[in-house]
N, C-alpha and C. Protein backbone atom coordinates (compact mmCIF):
# COMPACT_ATOMS: atom_id res chain seq x y z
N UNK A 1 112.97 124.77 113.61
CA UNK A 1 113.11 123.90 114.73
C UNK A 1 114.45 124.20 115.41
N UNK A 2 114.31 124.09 116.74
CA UNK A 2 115.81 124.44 117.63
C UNK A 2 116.11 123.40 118.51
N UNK A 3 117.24 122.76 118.36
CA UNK A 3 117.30 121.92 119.57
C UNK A 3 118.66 122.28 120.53
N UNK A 4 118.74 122.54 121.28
CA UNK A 4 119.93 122.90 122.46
C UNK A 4 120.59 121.57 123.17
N UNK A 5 121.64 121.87 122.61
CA UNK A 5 122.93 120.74 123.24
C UNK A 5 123.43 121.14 124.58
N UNK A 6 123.23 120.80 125.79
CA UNK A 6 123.51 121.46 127.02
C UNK A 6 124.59 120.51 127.51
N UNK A 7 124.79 121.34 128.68
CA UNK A 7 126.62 121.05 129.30
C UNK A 7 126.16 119.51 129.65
N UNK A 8 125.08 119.09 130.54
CA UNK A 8 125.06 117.66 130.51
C UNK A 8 124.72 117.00 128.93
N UNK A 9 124.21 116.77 128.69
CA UNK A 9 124.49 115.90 126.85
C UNK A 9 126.14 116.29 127.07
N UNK A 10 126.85 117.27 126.90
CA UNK A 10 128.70 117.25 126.30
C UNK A 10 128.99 116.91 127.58
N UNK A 11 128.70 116.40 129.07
CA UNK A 11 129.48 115.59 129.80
C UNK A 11 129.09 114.73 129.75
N UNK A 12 127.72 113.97 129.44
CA UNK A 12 127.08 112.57 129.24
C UNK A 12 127.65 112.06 127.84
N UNK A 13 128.42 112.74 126.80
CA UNK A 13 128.44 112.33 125.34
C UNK A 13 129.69 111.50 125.26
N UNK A 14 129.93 111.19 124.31
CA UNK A 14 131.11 109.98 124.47
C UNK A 14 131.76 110.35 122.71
N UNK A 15 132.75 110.67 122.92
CA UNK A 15 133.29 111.12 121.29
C UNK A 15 133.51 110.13 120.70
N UNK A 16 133.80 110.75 119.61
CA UNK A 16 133.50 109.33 118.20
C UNK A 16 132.63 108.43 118.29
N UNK A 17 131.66 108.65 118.97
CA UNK A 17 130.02 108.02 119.05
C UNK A 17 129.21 107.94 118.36
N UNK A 18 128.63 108.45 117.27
CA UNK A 18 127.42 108.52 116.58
C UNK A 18 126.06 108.18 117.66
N UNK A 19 126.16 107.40 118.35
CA UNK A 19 125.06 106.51 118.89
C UNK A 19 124.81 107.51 120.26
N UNK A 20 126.26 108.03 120.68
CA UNK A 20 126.42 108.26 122.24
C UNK A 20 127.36 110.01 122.38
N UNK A 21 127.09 110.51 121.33
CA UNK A 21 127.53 112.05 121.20
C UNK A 21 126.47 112.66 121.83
N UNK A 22 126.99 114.08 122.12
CA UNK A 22 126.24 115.23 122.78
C UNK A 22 125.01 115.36 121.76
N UNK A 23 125.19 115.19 120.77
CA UNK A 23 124.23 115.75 119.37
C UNK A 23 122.83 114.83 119.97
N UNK A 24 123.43 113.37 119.68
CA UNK A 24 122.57 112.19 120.07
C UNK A 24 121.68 112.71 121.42
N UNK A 25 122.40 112.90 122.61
CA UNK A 25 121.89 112.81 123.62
C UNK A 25 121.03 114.48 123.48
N UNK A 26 121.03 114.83 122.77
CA UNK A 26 120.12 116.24 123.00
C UNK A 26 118.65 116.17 121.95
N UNK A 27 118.63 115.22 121.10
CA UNK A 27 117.90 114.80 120.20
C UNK A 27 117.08 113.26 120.88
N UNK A 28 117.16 113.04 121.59
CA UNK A 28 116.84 111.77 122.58
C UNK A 28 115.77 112.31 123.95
N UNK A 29 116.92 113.56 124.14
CA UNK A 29 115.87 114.42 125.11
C UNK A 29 114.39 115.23 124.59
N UNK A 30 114.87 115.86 123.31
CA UNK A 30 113.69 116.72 122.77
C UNK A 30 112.37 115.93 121.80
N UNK A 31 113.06 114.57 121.49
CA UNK A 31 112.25 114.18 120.83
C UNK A 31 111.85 112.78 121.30
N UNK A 32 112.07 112.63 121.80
CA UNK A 32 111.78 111.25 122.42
C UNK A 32 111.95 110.23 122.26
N UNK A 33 112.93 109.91 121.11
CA UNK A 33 113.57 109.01 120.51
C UNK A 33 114.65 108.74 121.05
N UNK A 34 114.66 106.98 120.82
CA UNK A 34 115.35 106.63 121.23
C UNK A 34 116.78 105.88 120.23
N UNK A 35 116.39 105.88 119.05
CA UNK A 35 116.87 105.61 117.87
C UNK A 35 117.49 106.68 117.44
N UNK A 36 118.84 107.39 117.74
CA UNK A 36 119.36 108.53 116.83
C UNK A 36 120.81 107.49 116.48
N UNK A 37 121.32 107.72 115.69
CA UNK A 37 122.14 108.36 114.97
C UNK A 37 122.77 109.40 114.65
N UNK A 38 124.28 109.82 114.82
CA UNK A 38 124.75 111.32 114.07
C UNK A 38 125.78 110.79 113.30
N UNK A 39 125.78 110.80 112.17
CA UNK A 39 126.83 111.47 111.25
C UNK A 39 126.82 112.42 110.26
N UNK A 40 127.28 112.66 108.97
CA UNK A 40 126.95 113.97 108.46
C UNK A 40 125.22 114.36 108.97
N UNK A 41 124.51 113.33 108.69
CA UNK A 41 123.48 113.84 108.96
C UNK A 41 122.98 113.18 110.42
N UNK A 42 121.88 113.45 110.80
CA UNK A 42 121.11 112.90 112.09
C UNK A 42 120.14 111.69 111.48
N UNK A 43 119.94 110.51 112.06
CA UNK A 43 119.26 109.49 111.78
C UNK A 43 118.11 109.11 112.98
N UNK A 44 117.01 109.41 112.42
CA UNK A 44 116.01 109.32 113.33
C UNK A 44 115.11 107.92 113.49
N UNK A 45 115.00 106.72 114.00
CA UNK A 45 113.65 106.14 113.86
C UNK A 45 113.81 105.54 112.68
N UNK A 46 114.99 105.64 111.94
CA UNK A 46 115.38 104.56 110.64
C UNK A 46 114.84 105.19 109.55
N UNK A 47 114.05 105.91 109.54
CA UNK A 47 113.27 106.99 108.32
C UNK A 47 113.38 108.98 108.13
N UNK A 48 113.84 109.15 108.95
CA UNK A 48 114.00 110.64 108.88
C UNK A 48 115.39 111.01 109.58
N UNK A 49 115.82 111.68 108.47
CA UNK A 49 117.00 112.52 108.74
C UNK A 49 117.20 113.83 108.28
N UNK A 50 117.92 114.00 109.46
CA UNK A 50 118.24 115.69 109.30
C UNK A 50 119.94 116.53 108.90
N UNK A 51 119.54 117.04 107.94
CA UNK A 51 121.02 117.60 107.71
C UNK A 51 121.62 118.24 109.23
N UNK A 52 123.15 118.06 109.36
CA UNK A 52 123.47 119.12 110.25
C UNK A 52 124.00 120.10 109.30
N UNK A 53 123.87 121.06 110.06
CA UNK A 53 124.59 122.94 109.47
C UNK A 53 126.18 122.41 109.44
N UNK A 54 127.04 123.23 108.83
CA UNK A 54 128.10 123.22 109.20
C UNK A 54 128.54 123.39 110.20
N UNK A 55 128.16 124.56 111.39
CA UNK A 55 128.39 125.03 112.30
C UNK A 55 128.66 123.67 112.98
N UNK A 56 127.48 123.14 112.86
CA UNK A 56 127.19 121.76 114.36
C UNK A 56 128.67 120.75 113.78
N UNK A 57 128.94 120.78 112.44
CA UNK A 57 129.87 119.92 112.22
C UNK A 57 131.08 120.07 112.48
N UNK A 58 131.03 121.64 112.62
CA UNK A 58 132.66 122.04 112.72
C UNK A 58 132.48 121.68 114.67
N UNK A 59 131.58 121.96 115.40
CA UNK A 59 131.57 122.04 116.80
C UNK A 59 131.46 120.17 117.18
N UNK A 60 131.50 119.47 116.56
CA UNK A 60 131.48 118.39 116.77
C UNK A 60 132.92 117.08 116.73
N UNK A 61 133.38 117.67 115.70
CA UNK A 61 135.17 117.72 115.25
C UNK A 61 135.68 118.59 116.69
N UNK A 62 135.46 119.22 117.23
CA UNK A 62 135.85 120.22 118.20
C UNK A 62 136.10 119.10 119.60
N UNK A 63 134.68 118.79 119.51
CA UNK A 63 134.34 118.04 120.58
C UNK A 63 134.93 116.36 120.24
N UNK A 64 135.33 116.35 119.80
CA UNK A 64 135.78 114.50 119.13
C UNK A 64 137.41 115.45 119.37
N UNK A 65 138.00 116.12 119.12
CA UNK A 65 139.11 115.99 119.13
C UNK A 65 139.55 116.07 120.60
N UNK A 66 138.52 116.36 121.39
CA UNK A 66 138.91 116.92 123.01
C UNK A 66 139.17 118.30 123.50
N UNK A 67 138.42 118.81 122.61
CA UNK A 67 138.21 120.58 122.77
C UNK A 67 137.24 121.35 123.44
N UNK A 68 137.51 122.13 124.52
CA UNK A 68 136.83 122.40 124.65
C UNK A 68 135.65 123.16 124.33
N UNK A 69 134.30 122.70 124.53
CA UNK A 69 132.59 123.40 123.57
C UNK A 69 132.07 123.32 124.52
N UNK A 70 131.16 124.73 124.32
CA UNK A 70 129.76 125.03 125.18
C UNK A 70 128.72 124.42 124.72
N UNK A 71 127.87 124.78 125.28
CA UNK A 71 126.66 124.35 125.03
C UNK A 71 126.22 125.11 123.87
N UNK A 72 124.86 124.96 122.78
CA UNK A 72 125.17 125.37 121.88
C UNK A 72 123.45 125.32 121.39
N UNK A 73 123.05 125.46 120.35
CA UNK A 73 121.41 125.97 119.78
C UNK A 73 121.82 125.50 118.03
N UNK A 74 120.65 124.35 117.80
CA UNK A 74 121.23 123.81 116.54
C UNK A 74 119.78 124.31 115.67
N UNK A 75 120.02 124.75 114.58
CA UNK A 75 118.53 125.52 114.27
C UNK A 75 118.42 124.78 112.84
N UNK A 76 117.44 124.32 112.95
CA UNK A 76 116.93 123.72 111.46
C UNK A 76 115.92 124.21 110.57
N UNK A 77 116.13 124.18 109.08
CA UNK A 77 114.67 124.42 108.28
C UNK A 77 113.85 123.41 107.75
N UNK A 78 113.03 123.48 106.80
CA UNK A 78 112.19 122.35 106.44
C UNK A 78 113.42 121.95 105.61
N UNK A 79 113.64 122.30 104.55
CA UNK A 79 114.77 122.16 104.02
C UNK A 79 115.97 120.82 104.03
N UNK A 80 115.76 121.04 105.36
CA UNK A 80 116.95 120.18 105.72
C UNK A 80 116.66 119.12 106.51
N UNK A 81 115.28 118.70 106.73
CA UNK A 81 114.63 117.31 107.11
C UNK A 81 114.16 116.23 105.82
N UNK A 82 114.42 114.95 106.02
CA UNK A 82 113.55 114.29 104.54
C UNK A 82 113.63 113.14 105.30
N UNK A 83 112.33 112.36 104.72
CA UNK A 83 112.20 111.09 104.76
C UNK A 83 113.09 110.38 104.07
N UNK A 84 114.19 109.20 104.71
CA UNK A 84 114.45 108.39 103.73
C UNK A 84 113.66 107.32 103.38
N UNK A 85 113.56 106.65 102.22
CA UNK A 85 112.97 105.45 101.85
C UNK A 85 113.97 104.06 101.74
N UNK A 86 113.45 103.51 102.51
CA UNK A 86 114.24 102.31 102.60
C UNK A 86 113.68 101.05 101.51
């Protein structure tokens, strides 16, 4: 799975957000959810989350500190999706 963080999500994103980051707003667009969450991991819909890569974590610290980041391609495996059980 690929989801692309584009220059609007990182001018629409709001740092130290979880709710209102670039991550959020590109995961809102592709999936239609309106329920995300980001921290270490992505929180979907209250039941599914997704690991982020390191990459996305180190580019996210980037972007929270006021650095400048491009736009960017976040690539996932099965691996790294799971249902949580509440």
């Amino acid at each position: 799975m690929r989801i692309t963080i584009t220059q609007e999500d990182i001018e629409n994103g709001q740092r130290y957000s979880g709710w209102n980051c670039p991550i959020a707003h590109a995961f809102r667009r592709e999936w239609s959810s309106q329920r995300v969450f980001v921290g270490a991991a992505i929180c979907l819909d209250n039941d599914l989350s997704i690991q982020l890569p390191r990459s996305i974590l180190s580019w996210r610290a980037r972007y929270d500190r006021g650095e400048a980041v491009q736009s960017t391609e976040m690539v996932f495996s099965a691996e790294m999706i799971y249902r949580r059980v509440l």
